[in-house]
Protein backbone atom coordinates (compact mmCIF):
# COMPACT_ATOMS: atom_id res chain seq x y z
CA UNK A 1 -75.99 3.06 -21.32
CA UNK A 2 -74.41 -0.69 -21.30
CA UNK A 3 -72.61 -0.03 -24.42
CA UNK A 4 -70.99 3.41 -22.54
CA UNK A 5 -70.40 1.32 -19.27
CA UNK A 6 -68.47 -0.98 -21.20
CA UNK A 7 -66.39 1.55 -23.11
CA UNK A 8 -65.23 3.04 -19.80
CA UNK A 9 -64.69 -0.27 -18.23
CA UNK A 10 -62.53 -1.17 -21.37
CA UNK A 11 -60.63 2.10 -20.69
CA UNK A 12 -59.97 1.15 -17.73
CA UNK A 13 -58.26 -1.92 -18.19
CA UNK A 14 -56.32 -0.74 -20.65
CA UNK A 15 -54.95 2.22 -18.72
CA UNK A 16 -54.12 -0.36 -15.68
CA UNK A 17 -52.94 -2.86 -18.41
CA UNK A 18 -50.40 0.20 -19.81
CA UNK A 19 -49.74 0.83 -16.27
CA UNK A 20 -48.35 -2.54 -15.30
CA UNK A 21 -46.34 -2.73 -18.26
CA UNK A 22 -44.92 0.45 -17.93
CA UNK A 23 -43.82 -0.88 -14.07
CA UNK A 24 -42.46 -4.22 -15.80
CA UNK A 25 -40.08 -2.10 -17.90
CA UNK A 26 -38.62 0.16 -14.70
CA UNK A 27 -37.96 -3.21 -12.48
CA UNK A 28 -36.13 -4.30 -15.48
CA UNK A 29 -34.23 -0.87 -15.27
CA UNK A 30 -33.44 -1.04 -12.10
CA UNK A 31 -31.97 -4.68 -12.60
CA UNK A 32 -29.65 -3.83 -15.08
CA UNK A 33 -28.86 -0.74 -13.77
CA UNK A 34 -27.91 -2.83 -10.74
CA UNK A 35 -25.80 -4.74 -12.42
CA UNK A 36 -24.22 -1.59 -14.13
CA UNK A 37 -25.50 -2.42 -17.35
CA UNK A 38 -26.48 1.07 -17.41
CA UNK A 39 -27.04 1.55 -20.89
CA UNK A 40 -29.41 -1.72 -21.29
CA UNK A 41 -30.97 0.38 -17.80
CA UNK A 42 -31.80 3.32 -19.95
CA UNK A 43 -33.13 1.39 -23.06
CA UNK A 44 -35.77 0.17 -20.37
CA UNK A 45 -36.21 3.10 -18.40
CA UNK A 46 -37.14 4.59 -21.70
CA UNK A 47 -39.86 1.96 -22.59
CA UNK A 48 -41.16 2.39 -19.26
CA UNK A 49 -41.64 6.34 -20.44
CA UNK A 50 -43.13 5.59 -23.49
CA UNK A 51 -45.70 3.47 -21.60
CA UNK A 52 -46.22 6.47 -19.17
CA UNK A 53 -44.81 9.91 -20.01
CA UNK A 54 -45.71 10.95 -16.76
CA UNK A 55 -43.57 8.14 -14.61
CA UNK A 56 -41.21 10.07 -12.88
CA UNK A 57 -39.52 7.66 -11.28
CA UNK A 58 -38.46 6.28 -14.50
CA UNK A 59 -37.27 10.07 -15.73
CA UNK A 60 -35.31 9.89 -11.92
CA UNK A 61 -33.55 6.37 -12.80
CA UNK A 62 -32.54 6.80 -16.24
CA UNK A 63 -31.04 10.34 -15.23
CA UNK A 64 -28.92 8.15 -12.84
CA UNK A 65 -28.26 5.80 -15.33
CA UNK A 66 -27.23 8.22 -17.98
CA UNK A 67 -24.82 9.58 -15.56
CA UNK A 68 -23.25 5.94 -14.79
CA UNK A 69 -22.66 5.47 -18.46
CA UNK A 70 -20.57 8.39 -18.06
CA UNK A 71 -18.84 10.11 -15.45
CA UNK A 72 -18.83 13.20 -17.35
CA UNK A 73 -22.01 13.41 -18.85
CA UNK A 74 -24.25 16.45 -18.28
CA UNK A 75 -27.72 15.98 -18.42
CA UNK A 76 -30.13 17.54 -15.70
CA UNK A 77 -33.03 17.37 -18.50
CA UNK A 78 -34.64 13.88 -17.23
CA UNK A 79 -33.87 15.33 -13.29
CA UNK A 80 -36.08 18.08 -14.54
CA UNK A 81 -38.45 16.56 -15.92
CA UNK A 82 -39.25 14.24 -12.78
CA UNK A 83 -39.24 17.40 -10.84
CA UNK A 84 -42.41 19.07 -12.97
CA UNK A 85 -44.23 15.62 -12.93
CA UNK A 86 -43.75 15.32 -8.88
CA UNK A 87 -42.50 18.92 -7.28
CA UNK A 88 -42.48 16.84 -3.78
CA UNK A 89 -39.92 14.45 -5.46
CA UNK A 90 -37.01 14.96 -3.19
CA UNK A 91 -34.47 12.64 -4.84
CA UNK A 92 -35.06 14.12 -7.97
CA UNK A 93 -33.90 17.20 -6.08
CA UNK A 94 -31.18 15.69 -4.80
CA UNK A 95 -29.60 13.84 -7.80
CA UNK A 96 -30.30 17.54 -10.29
CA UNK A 97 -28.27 18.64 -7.27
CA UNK A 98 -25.43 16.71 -7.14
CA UNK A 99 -24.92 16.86 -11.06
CA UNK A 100 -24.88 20.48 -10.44
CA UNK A 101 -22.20 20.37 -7.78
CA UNK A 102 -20.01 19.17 -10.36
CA UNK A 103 -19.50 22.30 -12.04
CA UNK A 104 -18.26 25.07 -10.12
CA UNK A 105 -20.82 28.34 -11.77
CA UNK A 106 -23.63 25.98 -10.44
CA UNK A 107 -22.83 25.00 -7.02
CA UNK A 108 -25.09 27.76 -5.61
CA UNK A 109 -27.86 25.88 -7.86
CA UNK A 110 -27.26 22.55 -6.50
CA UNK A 111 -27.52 24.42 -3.02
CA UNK A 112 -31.10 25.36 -3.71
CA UNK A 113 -31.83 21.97 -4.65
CA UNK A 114 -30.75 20.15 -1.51
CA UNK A 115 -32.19 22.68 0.78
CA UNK A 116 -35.66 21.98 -1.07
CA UNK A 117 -35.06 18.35 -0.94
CA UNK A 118 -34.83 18.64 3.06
CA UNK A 119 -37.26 21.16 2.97
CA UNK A 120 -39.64 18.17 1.68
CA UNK A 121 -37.85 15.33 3.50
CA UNK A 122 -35.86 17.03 7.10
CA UNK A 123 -34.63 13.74 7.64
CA UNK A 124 -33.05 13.10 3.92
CA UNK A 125 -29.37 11.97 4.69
CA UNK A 126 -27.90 11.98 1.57
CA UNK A 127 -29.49 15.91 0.76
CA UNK A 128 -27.79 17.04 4.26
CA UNK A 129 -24.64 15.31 3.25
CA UNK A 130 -24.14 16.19 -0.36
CA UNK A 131 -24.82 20.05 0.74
CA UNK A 132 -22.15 19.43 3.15
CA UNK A 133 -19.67 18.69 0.46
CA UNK A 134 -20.22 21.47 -1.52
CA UNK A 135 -19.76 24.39 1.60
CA UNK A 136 -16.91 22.18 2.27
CA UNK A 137 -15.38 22.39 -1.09
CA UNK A 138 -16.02 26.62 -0.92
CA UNK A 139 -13.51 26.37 2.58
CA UNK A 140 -16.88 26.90 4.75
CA UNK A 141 -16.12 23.83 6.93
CA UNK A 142 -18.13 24.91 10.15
CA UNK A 143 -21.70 24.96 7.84
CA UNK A 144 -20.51 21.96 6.41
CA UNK A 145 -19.74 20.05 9.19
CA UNK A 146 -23.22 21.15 10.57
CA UNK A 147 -24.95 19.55 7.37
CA UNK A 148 -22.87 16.19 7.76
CA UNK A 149 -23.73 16.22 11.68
CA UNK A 150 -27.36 16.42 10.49
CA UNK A 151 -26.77 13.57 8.13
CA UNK A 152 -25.40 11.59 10.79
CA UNK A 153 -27.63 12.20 13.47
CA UNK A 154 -30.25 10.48 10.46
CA UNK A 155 -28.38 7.60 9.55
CA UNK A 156 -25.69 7.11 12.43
CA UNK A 157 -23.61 4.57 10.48
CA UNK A 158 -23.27 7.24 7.10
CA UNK A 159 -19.47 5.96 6.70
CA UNK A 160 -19.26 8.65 4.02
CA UNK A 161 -20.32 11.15 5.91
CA UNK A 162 -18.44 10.65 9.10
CA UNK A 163 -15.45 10.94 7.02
CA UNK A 164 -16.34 14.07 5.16
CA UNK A 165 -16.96 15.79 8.61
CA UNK A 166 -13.81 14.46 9.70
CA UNK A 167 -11.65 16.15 7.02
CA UNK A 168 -13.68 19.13 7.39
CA UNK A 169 -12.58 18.90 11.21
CA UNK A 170 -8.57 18.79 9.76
CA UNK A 171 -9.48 22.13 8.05
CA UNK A 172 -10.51 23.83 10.96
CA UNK A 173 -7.56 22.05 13.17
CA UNK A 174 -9.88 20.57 15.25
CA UNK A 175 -7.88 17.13 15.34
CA UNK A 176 -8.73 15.41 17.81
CA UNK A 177 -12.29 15.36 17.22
CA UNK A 178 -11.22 14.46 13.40
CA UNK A 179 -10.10 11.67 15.11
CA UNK A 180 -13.08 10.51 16.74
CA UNK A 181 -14.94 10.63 13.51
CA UNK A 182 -12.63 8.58 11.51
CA UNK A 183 -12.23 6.04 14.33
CA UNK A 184 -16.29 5.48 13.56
CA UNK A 185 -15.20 5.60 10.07
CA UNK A 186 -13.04 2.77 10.57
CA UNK A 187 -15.30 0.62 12.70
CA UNK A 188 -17.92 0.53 9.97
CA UNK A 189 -15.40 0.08 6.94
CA UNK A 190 -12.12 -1.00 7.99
CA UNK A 191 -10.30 -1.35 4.69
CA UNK A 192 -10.59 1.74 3.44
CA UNK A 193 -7.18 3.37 2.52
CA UNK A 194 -8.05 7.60 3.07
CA UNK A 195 -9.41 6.74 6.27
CA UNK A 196 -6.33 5.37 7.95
CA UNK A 197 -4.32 8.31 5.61
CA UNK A 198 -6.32 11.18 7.04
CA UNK A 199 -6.30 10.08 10.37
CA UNK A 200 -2.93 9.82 10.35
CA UNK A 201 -2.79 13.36 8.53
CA UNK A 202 -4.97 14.25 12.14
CA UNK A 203 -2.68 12.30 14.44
CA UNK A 204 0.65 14.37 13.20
CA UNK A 205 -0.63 16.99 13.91
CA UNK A 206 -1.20 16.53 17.32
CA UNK A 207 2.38 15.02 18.00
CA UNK A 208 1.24 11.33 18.00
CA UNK A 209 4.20 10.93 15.30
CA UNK A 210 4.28 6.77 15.90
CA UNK A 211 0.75 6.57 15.82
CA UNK A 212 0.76 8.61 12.54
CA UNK A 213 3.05 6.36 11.39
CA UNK A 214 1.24 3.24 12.12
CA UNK A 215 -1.89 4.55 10.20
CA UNK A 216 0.39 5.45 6.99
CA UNK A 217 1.59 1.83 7.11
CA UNK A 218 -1.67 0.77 7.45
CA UNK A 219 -2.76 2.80 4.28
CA UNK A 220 -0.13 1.10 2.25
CA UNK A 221 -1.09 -2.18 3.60
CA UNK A 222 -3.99 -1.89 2.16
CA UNK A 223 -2.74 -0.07 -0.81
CA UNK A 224 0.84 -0.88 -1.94
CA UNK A 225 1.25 1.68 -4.28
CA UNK A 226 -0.03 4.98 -2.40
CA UNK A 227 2.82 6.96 -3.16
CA UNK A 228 1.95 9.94 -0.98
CA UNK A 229 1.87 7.45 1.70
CA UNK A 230 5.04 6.82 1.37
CA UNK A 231 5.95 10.54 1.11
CA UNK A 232 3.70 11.48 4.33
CA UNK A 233 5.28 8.42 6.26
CA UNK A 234 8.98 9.97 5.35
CA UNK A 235 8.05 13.37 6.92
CA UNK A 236 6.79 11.41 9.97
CA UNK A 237 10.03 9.95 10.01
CA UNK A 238 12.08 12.84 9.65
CA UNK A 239 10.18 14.15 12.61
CA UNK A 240 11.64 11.62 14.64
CA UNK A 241 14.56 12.11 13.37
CA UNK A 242 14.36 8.90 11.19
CA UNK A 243 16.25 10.44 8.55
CA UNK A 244 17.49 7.06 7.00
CA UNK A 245 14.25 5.37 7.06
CA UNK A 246 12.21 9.00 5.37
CA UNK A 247 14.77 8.21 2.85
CA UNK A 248 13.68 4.64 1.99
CA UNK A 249 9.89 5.95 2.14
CA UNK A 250 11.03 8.69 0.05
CA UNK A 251 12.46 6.43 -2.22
CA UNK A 252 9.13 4.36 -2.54
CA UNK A 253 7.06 6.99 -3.46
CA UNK A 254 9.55 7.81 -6.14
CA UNK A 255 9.68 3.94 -7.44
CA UNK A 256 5.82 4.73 -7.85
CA UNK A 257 5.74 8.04 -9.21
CA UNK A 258 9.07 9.22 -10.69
CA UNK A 259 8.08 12.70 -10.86
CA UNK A 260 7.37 13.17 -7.80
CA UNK A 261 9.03 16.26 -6.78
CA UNK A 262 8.20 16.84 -3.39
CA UNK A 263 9.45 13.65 -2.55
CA UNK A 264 13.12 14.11 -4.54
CA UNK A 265 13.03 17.42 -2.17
CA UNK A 266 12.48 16.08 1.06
CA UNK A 267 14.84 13.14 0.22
CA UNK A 268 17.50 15.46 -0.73
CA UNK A 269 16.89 17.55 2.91
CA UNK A 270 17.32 13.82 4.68
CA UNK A 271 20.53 13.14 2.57
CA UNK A 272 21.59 16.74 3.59
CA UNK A 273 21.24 15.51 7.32
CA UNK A 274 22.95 12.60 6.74
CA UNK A 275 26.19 14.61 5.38
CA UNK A 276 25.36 12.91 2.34
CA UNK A 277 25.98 16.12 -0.03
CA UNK A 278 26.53 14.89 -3.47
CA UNK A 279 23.35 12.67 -3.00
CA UNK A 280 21.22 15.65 -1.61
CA UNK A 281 22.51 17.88 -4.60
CA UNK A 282 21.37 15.17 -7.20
CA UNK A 283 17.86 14.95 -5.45
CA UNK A 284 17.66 18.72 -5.38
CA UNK A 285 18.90 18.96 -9.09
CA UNK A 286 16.29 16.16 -9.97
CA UNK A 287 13.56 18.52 -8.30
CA UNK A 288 14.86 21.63 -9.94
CA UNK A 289 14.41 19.34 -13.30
CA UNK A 290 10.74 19.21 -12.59
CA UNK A 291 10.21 22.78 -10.95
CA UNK A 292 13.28 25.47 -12.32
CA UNK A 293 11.55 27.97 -10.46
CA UNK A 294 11.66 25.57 -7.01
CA UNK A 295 12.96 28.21 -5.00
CA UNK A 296 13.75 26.48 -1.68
CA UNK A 297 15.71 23.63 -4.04
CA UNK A 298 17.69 25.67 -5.94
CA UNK A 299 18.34 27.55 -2.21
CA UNK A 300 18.91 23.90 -0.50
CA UNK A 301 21.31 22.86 -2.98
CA UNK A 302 23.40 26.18 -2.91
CA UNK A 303 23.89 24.62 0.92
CA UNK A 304 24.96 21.51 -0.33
CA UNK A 305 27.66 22.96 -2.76
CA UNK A 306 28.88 25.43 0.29
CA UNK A 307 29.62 22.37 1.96
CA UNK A 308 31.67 20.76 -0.78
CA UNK A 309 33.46 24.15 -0.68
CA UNK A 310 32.27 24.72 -4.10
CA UNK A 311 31.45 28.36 -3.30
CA UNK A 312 31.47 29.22 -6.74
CA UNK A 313 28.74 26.65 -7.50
CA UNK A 314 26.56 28.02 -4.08
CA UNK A 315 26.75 31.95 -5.44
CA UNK A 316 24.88 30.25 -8.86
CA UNK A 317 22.47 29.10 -6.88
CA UNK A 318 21.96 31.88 -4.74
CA UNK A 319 21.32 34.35 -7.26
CA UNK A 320 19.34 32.27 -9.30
CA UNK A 321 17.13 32.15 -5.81
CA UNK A 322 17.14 35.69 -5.81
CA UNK A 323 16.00 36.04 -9.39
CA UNK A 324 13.07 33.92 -8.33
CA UNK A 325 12.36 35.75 -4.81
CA UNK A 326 14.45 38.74 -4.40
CA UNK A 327 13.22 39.11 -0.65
CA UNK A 328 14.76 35.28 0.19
CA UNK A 329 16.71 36.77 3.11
CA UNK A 330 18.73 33.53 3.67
CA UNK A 331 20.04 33.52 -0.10
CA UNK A 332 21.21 36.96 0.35
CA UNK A 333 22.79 36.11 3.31
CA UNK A 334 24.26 32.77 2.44
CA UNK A 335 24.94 34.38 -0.87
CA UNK A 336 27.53 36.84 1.30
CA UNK A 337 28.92 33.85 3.41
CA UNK A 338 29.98 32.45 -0.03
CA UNK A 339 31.34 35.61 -1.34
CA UNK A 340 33.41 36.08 2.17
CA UNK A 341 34.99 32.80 1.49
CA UNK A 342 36.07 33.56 -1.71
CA UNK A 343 37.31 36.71 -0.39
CA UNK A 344 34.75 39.11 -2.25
CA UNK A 345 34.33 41.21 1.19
CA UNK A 346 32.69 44.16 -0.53
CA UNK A 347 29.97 42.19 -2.40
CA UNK A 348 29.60 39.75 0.52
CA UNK A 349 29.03 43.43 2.78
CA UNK A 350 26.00 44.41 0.30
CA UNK A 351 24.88 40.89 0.54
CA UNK A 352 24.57 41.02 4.59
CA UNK A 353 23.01 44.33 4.49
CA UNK A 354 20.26 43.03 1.87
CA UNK A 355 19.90 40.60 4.44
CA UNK A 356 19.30 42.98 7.44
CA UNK A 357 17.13 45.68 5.07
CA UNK A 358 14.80 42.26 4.83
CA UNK A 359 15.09 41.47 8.28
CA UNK A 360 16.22 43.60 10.77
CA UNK A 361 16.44 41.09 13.58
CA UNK A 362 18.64 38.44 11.61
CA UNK A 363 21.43 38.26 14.31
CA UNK A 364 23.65 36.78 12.31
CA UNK A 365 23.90 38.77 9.33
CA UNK A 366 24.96 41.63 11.62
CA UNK A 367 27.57 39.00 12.92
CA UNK A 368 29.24 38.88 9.73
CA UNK A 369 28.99 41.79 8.44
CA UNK A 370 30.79 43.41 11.25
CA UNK A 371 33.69 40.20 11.13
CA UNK A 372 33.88 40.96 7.36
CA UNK A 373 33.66 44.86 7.78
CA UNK A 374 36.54 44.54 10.34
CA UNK A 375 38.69 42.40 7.70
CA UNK A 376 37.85 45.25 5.46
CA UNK A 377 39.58 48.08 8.09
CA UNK A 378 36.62 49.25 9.06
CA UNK A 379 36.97 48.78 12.73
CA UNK A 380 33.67 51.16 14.39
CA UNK A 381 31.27 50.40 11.70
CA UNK A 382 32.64 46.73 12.41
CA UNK A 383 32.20 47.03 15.78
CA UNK A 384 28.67 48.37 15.84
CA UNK A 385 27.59 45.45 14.08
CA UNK A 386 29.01 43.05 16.41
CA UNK A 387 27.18 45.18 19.55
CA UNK A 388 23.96 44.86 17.29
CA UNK A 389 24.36 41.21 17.25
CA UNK A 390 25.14 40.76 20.71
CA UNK A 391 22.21 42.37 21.20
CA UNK A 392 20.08 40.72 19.40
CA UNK A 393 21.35 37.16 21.43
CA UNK A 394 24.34 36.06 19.92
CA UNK A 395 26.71 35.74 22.75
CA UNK A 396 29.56 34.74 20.48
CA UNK A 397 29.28 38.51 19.02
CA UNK A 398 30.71 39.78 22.74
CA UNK A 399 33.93 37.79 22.45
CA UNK A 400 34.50 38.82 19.13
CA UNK A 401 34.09 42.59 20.83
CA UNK A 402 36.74 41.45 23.37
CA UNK A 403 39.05 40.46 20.66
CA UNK A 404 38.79 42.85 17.93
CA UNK A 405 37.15 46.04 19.22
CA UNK A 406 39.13 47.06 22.26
């Protein structure tokens, strides 16, 4: 009976002794992994195992830890295997989740897995928020802005979520209250260059164009080379009619990234204001370089080149706009203001009517195809158009009338 007592006593100890060590190992885990030494993390996350295959907490950390070693590693295997040990381990959940949500065929999976972590845990933050992320990311903003007001109402200060629900809130246009939760965002973490971006994203949309542009300056404060900084500041700019200063932001964000095509596009539309043609046709041409099947460049520079009086050059462009969209009303019509100058009063005709077959109400393409129809002789068909377009609200089209179709 002693010599059984003992045996079960020495058990015992042995068991607590394996225990301990098995605990020694994961603190040393989670030291190393703290210091992102996450593949020393894993060597001792894995002796901790060995100790005690059925330490899930160890399976849990060196599943994180395999994942910091690499951003796209995919391995839900220890996540799993925490999960059987402890089915009421709701980080588990949550971390199998979010390694999930990385791949597109199994979001719905990483769904399931928050909802059961909240299921166990109602007040689990990061579940809430990381399920907000993913119905945010399939365009369902108003359930996702419900998870990261859940996450919130948890942990009040959740930086990350505040600013998640915020950009939700820009997807819905519901900007102002964007606002409101990027302000927070701010307060907690003021350096942080997509909150100032966004909110300014939020804040031109709602007209406050200055204070727009004081959060894009504020973004590149903080980061110098933001190049769609730049390129958002330059639109702000252009909407306050700012054209040369767009141009010098638009000329940043090109310094930064030299393929930046919306920016050579937008530059070339502020040259274009600026009567600068030859400048807005290189920055057009540059765009085209990156995009040939840029529609609106190809259209833009046709403009250009009609100022120049290269009407020759503009019909190119035209046509190779209407080889890209063939319902581009404007290219059809601008097409025929070209052809008109050179002349071509037939072909500019077909050109206005293309026009008006596209969009009935274009005013102005029944302007000129009655002014070239009467150069052409034919005075009623002429004159019909001209009624049309006085019609329609072009009051110039009733003097014509006066003048040409008494």
């Amino acid at each position: 009976m002693k010599k059984t007592l003992y045996l079960i006593a020495a058990l015992i100890l042995v068991i607590a002794g394996c225990g301990q060590k098995g605990r020694e190992f994961y603190e040393n885990g989670l030291a190393k992994y703290n210091l992102k030494d996450y593949s020393g993390a894993i060597g001792e996350f894995t002796k901790a195992i060995e100790v005690d295959s059925s330490f899930a907490k160890a399976y849990n950390q060196r599943g994180l830890a395999k994942n910091g070693l690499s951003k796209s590693f995919f391995d839900i295997d220890d996540f799993d295997k925490a999960i059987k040990i402890d089915s009421m381990f709701a980080e588990a959940y949550v971390n199998r989740g979010i390694m999930n949500g990385r791949i597109e065929m199994f979001m719905d999976i990483a769904i399931i897995d928050f909802s059961k972590a909240i299921a166990i845990n109602p007040k689990y933050s990061e579940a809430f928020y990381n399920r907000g992320l993913i119905k945010h990311y399939e365009k369902n903003y108003i359930d996702a802005i419900n998870d990261f007001t859940k996450a919130i109402e948890n942990k009040p200060k959740y930086v990350d979520a505040l600013f998640a629900r915020g950009i939700s809130k820009i997807n819905i246009q519901d900007y102002s209250s964007a606002i409101v939760d990027l302000n927070s965002a701010i307060e907690i973490k003021p350096d942080v260059v997509e909150f100032y971006f966004n909110r300014g994203i939020a804040k031109s949309n709602i007209e406050d164009i200055k204070g727009a542009i004081a959060d894009f300056t504020e973004a590149i404060r903080i980061d110098p080379n933001f190049s769609e900084a730049y390129y958002i500041r330059g639109i702000a700019k252009n909407n306050l009619s700012d054209d040369q200063g767009a141009i010098a932001d638009y000329t940043k964000a090109i310094n930064i990234n030299n393929k930046y095509l919306k920016a050579y596009y937008n530059r070339g539309v502020s040259k274009g204001h600026l009567a600068d043609c030859r400048g807005a046709i290189d920055d057009y041409t540059k765009a085209i370089d990156l995009n040939p099947l840029f529609a609106d460049a190809i259209f833009n520079r046709g403009l250009e080149k009609g100022k120049l009086k290269d009407f020759n050059g503009s019909i190119i462009d035209f046509t190779n706009t209407l080889d890209i969209d063939n319902k581009y009303a404007e290219a059809y019509f601008n097409r025929g203001i070209a052809k008109s100058k050179l002349s071509d009063y037939r072909n500019a005709i077909l050109d206005f009517t293309n026009t008006i077959n596209i969009n009935p109400e274009h005013t102005m393409a029944y302007y000129s195809r009655g002014i070239t129809k009467l150069k052409l002789g034919q005075k009623d068909s002429g004159c019909l158009d001209l009624s049309k377009a006085g019609e329609l609200g072009f009051a110039g089209a009733f003097d014509a009338i006066k003048e040409y179709c008494k």
